[in-house]
C-alpha atoms as a PDB file:
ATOM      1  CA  UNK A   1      -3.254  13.119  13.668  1.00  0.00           C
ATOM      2  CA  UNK A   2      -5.216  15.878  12.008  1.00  0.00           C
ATOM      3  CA  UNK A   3      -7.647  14.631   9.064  1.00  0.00           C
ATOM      4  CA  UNK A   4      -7.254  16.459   5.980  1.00  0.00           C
ATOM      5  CA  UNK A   5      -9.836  13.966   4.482  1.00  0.00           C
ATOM      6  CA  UNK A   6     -12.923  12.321   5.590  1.00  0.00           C
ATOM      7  CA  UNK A   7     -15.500  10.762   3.315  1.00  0.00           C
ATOM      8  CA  UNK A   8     -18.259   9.480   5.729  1.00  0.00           C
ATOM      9  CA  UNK A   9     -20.826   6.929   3.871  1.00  0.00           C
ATOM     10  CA  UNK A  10     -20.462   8.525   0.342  1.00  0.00           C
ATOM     11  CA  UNK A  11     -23.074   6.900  -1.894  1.00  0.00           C
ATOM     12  CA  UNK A  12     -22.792   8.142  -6.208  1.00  0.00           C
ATOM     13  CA  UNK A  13     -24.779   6.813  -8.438  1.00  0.00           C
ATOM     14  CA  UNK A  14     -24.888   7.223 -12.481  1.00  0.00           C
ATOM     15  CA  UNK A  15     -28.406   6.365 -13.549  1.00  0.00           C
ATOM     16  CA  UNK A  16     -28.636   2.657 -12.351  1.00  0.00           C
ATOM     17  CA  UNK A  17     -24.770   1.763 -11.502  1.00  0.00           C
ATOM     18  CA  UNK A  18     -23.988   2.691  -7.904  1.00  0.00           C
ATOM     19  CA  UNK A  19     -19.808   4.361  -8.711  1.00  0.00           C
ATOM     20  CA  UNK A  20     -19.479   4.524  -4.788  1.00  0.00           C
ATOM     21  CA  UNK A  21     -21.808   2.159  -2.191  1.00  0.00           C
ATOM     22  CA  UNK A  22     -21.868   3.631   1.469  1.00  0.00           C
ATOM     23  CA  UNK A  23     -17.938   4.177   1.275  1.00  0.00           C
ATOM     24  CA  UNK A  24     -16.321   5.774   4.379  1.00  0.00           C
ATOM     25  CA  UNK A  25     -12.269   6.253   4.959  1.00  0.00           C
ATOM     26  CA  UNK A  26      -9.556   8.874   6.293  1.00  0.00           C
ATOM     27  CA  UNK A  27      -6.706  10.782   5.130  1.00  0.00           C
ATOM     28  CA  UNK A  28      -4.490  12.544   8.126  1.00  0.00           C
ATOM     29  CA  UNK A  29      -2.140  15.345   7.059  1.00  0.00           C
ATOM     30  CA  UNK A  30       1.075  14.990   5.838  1.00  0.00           C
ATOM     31  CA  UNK A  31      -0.117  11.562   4.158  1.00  0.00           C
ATOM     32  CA  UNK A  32       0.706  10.335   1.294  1.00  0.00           C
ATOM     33  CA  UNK A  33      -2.371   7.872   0.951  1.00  0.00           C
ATOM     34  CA  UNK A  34      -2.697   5.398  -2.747  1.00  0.00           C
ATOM     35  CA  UNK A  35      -6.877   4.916  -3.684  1.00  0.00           C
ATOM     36  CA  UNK A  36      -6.056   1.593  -5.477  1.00  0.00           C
ATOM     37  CA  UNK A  37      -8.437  -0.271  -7.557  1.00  0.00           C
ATOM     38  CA  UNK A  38      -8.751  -2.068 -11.249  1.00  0.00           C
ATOM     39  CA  UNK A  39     -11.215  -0.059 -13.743  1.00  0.00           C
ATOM     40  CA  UNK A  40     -14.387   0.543 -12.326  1.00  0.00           C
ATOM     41  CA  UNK A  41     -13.940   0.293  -9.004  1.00  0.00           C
ATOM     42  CA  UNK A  42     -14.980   3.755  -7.792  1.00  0.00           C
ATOM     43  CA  UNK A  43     -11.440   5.040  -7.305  1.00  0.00           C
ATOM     44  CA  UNK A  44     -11.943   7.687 -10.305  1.00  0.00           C
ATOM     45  CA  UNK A  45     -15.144   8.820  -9.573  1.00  0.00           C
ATOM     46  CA  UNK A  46     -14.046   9.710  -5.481  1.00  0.00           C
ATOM     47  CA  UNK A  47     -10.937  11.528  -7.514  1.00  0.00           C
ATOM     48  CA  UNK A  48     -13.883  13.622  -9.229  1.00  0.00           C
ATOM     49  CA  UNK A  49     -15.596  14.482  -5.631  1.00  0.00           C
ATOM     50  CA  UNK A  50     -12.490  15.161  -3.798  1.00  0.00           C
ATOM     51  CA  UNK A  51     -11.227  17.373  -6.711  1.00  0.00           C
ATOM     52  CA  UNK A  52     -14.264  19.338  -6.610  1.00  0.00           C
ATOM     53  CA  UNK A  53     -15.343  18.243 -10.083  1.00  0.00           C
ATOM     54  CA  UNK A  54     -18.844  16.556  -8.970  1.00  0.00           C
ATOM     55  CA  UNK A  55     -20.960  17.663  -5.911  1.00  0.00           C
ATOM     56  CA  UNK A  56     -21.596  14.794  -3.370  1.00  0.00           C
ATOM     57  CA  UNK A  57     -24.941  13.230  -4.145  1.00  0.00           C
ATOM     58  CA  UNK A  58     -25.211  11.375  -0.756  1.00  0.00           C
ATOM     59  CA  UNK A  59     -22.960  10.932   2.583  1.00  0.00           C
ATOM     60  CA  UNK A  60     -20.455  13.775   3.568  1.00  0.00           C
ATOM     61  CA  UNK A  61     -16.967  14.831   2.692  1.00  0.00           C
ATOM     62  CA  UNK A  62     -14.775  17.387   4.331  1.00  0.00           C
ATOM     63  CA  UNK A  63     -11.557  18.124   3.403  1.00  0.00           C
ATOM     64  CA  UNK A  64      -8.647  20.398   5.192  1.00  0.00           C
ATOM     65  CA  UNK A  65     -11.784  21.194   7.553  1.00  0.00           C
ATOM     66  CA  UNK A  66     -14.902  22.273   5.624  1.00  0.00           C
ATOM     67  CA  UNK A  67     -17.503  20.412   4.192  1.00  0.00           C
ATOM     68  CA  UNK A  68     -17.305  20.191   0.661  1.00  0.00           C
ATOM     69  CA  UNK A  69     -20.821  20.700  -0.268  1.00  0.00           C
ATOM     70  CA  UNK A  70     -21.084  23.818   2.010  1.00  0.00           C
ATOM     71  CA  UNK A  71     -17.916  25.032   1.456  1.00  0.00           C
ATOM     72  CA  UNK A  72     -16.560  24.326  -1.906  1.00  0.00           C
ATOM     73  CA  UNK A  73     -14.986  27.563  -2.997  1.00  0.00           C
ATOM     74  CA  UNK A  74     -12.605  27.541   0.005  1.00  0.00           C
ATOM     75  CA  UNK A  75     -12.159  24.065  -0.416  1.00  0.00           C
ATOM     76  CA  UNK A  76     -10.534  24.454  -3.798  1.00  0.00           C
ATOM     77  CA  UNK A  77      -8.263  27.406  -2.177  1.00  0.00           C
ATOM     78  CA  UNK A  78      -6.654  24.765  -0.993  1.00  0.00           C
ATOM     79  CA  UNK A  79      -6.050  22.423  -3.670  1.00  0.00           C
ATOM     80  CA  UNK A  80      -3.653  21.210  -6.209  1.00  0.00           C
ATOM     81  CA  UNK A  81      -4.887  18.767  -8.825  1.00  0.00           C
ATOM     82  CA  UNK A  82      -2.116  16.594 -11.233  1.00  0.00           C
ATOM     83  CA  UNK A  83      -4.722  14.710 -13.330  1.00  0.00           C
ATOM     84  CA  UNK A  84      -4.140  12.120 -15.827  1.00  0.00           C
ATOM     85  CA  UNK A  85      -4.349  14.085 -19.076  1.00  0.00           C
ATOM     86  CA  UNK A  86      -1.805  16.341 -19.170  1.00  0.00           C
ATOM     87  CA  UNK A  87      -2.960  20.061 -18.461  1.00  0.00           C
ATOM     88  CA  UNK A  88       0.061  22.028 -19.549  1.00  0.00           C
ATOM     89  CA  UNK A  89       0.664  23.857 -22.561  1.00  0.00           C
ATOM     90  CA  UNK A  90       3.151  22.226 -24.670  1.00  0.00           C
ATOM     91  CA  UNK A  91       4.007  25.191 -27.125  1.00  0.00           C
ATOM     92  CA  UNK A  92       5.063  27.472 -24.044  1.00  0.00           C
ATOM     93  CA  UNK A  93       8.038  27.080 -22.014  1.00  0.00           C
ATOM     94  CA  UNK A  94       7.947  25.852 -18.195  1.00  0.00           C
ATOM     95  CA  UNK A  95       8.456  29.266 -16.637  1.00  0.00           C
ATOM     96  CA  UNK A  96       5.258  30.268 -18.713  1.00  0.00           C
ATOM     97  CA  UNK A  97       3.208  27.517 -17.876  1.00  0.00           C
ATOM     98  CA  UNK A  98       4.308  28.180 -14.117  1.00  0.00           C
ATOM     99  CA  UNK A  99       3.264  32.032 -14.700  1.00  0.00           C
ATOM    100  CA  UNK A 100      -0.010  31.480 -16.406  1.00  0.00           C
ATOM    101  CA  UNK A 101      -1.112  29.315 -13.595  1.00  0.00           C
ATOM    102  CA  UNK A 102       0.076  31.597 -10.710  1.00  0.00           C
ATOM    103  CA  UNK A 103      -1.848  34.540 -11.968  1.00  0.00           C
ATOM    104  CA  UNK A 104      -5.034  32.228 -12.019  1.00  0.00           C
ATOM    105  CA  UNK A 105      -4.587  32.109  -8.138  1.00  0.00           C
ATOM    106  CA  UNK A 106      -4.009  35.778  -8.018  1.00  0.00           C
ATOM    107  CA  UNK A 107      -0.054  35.858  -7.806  1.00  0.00           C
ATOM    108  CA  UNK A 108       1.749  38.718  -9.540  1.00  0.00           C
ATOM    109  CA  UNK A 109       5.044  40.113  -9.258  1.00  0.00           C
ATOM    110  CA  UNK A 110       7.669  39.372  -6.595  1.00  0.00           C
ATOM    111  CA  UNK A 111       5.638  36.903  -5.025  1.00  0.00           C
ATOM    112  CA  UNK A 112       4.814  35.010  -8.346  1.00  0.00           C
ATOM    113  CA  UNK A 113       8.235  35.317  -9.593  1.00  0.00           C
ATOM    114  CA  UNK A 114       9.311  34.028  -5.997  1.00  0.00           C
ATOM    115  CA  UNK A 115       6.869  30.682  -5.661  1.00  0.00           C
ATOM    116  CA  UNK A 116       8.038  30.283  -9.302  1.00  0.00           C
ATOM    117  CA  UNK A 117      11.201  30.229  -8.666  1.00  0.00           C
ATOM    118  CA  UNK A 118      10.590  27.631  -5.537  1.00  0.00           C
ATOM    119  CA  UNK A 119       8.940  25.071  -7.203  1.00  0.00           C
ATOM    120  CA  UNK A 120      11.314  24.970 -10.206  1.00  0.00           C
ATOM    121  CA  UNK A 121      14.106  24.362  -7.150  1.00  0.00           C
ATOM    122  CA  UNK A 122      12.162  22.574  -5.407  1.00  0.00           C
ATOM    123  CA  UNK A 123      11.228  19.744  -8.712  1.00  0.00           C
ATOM    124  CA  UNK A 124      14.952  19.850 -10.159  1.00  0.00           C
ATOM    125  CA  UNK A 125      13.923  22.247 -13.229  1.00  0.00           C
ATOM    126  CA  UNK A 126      15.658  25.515 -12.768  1.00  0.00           C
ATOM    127  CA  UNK A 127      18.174  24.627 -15.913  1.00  0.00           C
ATOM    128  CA  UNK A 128      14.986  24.058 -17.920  1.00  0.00           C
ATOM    129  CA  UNK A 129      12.356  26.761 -17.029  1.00  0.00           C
ATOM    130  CA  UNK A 130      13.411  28.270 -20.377  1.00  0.00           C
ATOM    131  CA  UNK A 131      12.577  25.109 -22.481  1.00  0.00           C
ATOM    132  CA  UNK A 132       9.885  24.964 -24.284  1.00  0.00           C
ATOM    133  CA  UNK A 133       7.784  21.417 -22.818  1.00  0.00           C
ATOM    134  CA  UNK A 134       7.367  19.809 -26.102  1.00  0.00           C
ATOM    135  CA  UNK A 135      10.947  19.324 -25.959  1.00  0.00           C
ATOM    136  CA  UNK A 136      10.896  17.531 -22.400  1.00  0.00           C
ATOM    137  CA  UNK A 137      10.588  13.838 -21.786  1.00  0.00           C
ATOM    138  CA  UNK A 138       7.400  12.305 -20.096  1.00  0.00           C
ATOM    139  CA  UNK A 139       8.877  11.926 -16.346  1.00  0.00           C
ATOM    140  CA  UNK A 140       9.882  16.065 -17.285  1.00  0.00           C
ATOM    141  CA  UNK A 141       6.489  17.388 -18.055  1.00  0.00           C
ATOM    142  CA  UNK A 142       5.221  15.478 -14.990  1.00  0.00           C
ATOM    143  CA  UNK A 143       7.248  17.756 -12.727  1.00  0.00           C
ATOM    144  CA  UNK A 144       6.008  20.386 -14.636  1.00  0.00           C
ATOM    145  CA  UNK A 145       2.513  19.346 -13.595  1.00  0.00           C
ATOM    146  CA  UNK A 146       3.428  18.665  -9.699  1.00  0.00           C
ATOM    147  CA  UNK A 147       5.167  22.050  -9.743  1.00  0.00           C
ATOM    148  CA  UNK A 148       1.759  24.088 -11.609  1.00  0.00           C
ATOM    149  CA  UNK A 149      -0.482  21.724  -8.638  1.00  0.00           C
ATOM    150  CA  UNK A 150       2.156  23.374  -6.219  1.00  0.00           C
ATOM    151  CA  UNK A 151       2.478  27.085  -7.107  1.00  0.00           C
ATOM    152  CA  UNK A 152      -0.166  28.108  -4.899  1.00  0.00           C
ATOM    153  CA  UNK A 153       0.377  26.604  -1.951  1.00  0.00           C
ATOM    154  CA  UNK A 154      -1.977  23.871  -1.430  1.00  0.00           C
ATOM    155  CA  UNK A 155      -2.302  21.806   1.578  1.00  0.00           C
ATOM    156  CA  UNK A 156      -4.157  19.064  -0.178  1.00  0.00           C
ATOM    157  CA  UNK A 157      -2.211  17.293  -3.377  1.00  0.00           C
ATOM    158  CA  UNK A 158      -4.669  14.892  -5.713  1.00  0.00           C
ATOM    159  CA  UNK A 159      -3.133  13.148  -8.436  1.00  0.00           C
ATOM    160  CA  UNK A 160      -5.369  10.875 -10.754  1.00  0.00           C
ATOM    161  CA  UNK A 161      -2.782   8.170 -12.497  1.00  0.00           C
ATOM    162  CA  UNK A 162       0.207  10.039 -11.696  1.00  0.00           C
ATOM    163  CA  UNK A 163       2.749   7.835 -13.260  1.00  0.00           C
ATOM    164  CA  UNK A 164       0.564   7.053 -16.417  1.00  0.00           C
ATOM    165  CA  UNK A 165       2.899   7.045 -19.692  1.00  0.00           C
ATOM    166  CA  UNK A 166       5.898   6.853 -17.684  1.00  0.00           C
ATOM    167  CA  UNK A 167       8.779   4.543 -17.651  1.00  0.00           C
ATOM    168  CA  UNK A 168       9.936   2.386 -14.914  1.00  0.00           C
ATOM    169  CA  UNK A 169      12.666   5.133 -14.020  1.00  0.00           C
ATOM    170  CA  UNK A 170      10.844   8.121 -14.134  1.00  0.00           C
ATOM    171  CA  UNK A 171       8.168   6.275 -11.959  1.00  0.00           C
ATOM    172  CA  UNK A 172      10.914   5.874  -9.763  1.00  0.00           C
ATOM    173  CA  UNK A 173      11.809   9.247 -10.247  1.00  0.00           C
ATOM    174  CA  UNK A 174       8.425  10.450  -9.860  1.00  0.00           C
ATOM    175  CA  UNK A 175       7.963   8.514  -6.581  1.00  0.00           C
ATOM    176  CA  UNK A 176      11.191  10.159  -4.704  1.00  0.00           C
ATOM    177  CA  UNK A 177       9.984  13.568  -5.738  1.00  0.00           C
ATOM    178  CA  UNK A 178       6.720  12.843  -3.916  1.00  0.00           C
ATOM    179  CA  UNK A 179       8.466  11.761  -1.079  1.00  0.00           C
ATOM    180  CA  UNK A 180      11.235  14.698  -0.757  1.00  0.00           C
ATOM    181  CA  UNK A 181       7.866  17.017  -1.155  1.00  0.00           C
ATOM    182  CA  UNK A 182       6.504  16.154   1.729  1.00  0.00           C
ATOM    183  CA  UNK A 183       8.990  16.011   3.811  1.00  0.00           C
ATOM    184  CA  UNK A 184       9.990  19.506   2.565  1.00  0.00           C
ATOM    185  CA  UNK A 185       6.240  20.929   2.568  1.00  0.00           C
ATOM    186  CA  UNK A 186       4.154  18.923   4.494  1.00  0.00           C
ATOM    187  CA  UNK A 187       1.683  18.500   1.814  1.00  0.00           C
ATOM    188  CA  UNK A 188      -1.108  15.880   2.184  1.00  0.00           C
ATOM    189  CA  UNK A 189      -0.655  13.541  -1.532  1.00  0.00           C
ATOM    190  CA  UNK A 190      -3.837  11.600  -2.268  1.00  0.00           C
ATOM    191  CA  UNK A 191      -3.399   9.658  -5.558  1.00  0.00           C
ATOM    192  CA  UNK A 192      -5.039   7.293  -7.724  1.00  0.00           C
ATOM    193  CA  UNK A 193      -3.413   3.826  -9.643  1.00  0.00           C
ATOM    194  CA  UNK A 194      -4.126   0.579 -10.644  1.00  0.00           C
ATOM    195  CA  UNK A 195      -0.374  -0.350 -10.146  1.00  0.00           C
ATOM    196  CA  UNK A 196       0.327  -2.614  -7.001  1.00  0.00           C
ATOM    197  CA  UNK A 197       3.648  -1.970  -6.795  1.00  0.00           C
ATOM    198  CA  UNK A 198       2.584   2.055  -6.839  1.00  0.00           C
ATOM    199  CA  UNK A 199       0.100   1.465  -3.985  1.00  0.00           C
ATOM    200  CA  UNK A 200       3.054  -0.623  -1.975  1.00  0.00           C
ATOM    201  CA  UNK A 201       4.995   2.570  -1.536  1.00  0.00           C
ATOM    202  CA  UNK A 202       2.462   4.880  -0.128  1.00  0.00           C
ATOM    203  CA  UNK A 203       1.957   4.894   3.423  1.00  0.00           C
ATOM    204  CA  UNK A 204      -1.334   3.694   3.481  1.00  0.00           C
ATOM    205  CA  UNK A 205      -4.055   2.802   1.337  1.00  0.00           C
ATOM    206  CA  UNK A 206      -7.564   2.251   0.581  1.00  0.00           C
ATOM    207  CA  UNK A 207      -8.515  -0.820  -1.759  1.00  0.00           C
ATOM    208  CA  UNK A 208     -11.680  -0.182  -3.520  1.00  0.00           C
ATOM    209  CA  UNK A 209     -13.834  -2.690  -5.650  1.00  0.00           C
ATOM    210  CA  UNK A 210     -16.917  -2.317  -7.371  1.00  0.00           C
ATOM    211  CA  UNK A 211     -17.481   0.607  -5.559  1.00  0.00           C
ATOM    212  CA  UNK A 212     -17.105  -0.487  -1.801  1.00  0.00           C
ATOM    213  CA  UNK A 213     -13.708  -0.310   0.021  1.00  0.00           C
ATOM    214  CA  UNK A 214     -12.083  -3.668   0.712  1.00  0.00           C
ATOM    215  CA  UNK A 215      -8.860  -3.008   2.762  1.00  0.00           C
ATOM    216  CA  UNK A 216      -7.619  -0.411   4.491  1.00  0.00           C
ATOM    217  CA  UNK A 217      -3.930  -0.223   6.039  1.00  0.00           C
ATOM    218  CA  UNK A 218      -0.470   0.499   5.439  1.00  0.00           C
ATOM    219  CA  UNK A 219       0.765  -1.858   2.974  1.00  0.00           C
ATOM    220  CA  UNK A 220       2.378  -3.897   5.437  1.00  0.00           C
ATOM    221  CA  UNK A 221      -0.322  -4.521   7.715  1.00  0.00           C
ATOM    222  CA  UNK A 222      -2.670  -5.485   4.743  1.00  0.00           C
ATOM    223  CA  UNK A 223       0.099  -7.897   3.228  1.00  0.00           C
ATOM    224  CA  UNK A 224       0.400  -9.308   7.088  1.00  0.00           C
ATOM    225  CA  UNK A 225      -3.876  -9.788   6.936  1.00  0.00           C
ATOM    226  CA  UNK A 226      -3.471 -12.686   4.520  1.00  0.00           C
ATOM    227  CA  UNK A 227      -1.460 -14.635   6.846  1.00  0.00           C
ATOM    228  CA  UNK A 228       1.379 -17.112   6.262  1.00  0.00           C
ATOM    229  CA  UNK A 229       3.321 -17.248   3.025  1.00  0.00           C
ATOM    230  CA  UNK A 230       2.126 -17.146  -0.264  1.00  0.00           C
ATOM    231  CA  UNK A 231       2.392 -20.534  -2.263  1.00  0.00           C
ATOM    232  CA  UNK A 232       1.979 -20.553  -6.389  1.00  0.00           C
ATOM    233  CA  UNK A 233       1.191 -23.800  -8.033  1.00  0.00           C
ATOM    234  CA  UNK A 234       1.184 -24.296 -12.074  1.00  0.00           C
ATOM    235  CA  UNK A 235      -1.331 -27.016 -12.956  1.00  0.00           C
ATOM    236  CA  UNK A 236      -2.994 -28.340 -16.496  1.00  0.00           C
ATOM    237  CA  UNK A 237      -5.881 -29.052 -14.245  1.00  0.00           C
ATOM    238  CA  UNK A 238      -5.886 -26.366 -11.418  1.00  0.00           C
ATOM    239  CA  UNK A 239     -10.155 -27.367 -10.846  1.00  0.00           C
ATOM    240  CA  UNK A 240      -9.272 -30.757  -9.849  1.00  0.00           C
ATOM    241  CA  UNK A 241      -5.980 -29.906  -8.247  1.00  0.00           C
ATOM    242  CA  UNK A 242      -7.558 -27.647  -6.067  1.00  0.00           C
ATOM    243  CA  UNK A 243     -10.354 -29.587  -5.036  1.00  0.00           C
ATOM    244  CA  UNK A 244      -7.604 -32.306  -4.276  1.00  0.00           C
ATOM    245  CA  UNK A 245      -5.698 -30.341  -1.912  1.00  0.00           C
ATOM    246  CA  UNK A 246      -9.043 -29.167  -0.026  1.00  0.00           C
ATOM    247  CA  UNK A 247     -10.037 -33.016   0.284  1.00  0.00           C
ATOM    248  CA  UNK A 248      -6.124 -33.810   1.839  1.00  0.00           C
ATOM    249  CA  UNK A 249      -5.164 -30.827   3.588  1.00  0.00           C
ATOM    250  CA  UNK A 250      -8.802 -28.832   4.273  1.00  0.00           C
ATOM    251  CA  UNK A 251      -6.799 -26.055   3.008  1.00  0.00           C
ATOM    252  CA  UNK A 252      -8.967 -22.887   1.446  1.00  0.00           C
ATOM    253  CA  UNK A 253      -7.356 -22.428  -2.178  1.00  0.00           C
ATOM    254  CA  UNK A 254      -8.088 -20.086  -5.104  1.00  0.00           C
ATOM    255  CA  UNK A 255      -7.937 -20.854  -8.898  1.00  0.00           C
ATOM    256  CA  UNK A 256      -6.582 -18.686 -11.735  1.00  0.00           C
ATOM    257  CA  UNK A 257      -5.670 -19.564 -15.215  1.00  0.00           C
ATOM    258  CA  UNK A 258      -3.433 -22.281 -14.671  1.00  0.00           C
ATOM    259  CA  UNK A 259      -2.834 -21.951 -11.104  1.00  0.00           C
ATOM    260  CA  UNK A 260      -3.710 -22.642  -7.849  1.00  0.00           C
ATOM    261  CA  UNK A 261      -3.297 -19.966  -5.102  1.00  0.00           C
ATOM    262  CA  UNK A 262      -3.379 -20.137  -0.814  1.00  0.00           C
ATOM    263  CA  UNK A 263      -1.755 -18.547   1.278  1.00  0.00           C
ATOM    264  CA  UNK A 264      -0.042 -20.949   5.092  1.00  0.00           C
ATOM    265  CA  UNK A 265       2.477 -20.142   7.439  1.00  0.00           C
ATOM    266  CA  UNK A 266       5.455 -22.330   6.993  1.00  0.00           C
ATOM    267  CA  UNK A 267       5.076 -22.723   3.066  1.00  0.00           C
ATOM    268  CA  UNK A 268       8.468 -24.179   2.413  1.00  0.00           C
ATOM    269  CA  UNK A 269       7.146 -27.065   4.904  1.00  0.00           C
ATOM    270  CA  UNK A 270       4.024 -27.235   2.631  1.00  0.00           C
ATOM    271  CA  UNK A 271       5.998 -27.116  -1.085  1.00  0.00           C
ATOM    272  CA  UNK A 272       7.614 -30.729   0.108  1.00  0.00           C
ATOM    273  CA  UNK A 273       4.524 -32.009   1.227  1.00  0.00           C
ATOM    274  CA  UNK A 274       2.383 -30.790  -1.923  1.00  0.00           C
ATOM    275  CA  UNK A 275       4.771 -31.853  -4.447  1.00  0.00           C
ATOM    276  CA  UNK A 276       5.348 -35.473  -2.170  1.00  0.00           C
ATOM    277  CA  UNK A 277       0.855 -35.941  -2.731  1.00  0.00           C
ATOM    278  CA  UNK A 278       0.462 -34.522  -6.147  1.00  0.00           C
ATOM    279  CA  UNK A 279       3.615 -35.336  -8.015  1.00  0.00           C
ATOM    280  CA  UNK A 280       2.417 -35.899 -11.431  1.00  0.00           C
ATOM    281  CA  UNK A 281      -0.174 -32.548 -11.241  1.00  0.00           C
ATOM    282  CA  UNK A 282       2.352 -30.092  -9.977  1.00  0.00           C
ATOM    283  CA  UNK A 283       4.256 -28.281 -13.029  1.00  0.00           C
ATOM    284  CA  UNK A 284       5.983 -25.595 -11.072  1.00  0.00           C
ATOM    285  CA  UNK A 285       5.734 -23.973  -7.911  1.00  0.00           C
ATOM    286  CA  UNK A 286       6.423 -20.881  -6.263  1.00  0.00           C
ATOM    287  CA  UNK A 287       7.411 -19.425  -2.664  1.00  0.00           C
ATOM    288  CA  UNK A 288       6.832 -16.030  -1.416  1.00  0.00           C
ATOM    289  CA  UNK A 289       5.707 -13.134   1.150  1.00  0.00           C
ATOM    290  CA  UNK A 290       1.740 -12.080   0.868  1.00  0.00           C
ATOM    291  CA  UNK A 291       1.537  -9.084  -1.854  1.00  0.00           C
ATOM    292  CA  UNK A 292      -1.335  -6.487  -2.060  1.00  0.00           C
ATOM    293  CA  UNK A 293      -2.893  -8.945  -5.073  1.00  0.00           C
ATOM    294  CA  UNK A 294      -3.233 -11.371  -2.581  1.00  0.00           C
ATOM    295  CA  UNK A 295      -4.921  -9.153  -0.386  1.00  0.00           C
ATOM    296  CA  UNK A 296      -7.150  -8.448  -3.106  1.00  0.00           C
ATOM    297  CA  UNK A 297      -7.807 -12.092  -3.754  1.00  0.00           C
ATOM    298  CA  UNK A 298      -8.722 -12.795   0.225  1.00  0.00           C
ATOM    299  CA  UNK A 299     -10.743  -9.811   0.209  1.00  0.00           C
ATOM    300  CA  UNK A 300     -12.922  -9.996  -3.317  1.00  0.00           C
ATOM    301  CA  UNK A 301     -11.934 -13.626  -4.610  1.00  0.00           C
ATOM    302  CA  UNK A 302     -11.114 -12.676  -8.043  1.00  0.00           C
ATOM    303  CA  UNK A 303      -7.279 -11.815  -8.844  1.00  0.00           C
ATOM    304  CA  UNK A 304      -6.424  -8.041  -9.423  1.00  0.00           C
ATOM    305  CA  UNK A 305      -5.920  -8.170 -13.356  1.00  0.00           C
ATOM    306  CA  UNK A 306      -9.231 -10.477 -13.458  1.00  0.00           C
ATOM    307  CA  UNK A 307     -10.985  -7.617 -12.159  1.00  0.00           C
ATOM    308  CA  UNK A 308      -9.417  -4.830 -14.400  1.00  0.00           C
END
């Protein structure tokens, strides 16, 4: 498929912290693609390069065909940018903010009245393009945001955070409306979180970490890269538990808090066995499928929230 981004060795640096070391990944069109990463890992400051907000400092990145840092002013043609502060104005009402925002991009008349129209269909606000948004709910103004981004056109959707101040429904919401938008428009969605279960319904993403990426895949394919299932052990002593289990089993283990984390094919077989050789240590334990924190965890050794 077509890449509507390419970031080839992309190196940023602020002072002495390297933001971005040698990263390199791909984003083909009609994609909706997750950057996912705890604070600090670089996934913000790529959001700032792709959105045209920071020149490249070293390595190249084209998007929808040009090279950004030859090209920029076309580049942004075709754009649309959610970010994570809110950028409408709250004292006018959605069909203004729409307006304001099309005549920025040159539309007037028939044809702005036309994409306005479009996009309020098109993000289930027609009944409210008369309200004023101070009056709408948080999942409300976000669709007010995706339909601004939209107005023009783009081929290219970036959204830092898109979900951030929203409840578990409009999330939901949030995340269907992304969906039915490209399949209706075709648009390319490249977003931003720190939320795993966010990242899990993209089609693929990129894990970053201090900077570097980590994984790359749909989530399926990363969650099938740990291998086996995923067993959860609560310990008082999850040190000497673990080292316990690497002496009996040679089994590679990972410690957190009170717990002691690996991941083995066949893990009901295993919770018998590991509660039959450590009765008195083992407090509780837990059965289930590989989940992008574990990929995270074979990939960096440090658990997700850790991290953050």
């Amino acid at each position: 498929m077509t890449a509507m981004v390419e970031v080839s060795g992309v190196t940023y640096r602020y002072g002495e912290r390297t933001a971005l070391d040698d990263l390199s990944l791909s984003v083909a069109e009609a994609e909706v693609f997750a950057l996912l990463g705890p604070n600090g890992s670089g996934k913000t400051t790529l959001f700032r390069l792709l959105s045209t907000l920071i020149p490249p400092q070293a390595g190249q990145v084209r998007m929808v065909g040009a090279d950004l840092a030859q090209a920029v002013h076309a580049v942004r043609r075709q754009l649309g940018v959610v970010f994570q502060a809110a950028s409408v104005d709250r004292k006018l009402s959605v069909d203004e903010n729409l307006r304001h925002h099309g005549r920025l991009y040159g539309l007037t008349g028939r044809r702005l009245k036309g994409r306005c129209d479009e996009m309020l269909e098109t993000l289930g606000l027609t009944d409210r393009r008369r309200d004023g948004v101070e009056t709408l709910s948080g999942g409300l103004r976000r669709r007010v945001e995706l339909a601004k981004a939209l107005l023009p056109g783009p081929r290219l959707l970036l959204m830092d955070e898109p979900s951030t101040g929203l409840d578990p429904g409009a999330r939901r919401d949030l995340w269907n409306y992304l969906g039915a938008l490209r399949e209706r428009t075709g648009v390319t969605i490249v977003l931003t979180t720190h939320l795993l279960d966010e990242a899990d319904r993209a089609d693929r993403l990129a894990i970053l970490n201090e900077g570097r990426l980590v994984a790359l895949g749909t989530p399926d394919e990363l969650q099938a890269s740990v291998g086996g299932d995923s067993i959860t052990i609560e310990t008082e002593d999850p040190t000497k538990l673990a080292a316990e289990i690497q002496v009996r089993f040679n089994l590679p283990v990972h410690t957190f808090d009170h717990t002691v984390r690996f991941e083995q094919a066949g893990g009901h077989e295993w919770i018998a066995r590991l509660v039959e050789a450590f009765p008195a240590q083992i407090t509780a334990i837990t059965l289930g499928k590989p989940t992008l924190e574990d990929v995270f965890i074979a990939r960096t050794g440090r658990r997700f929230v850790e991290s953050e």
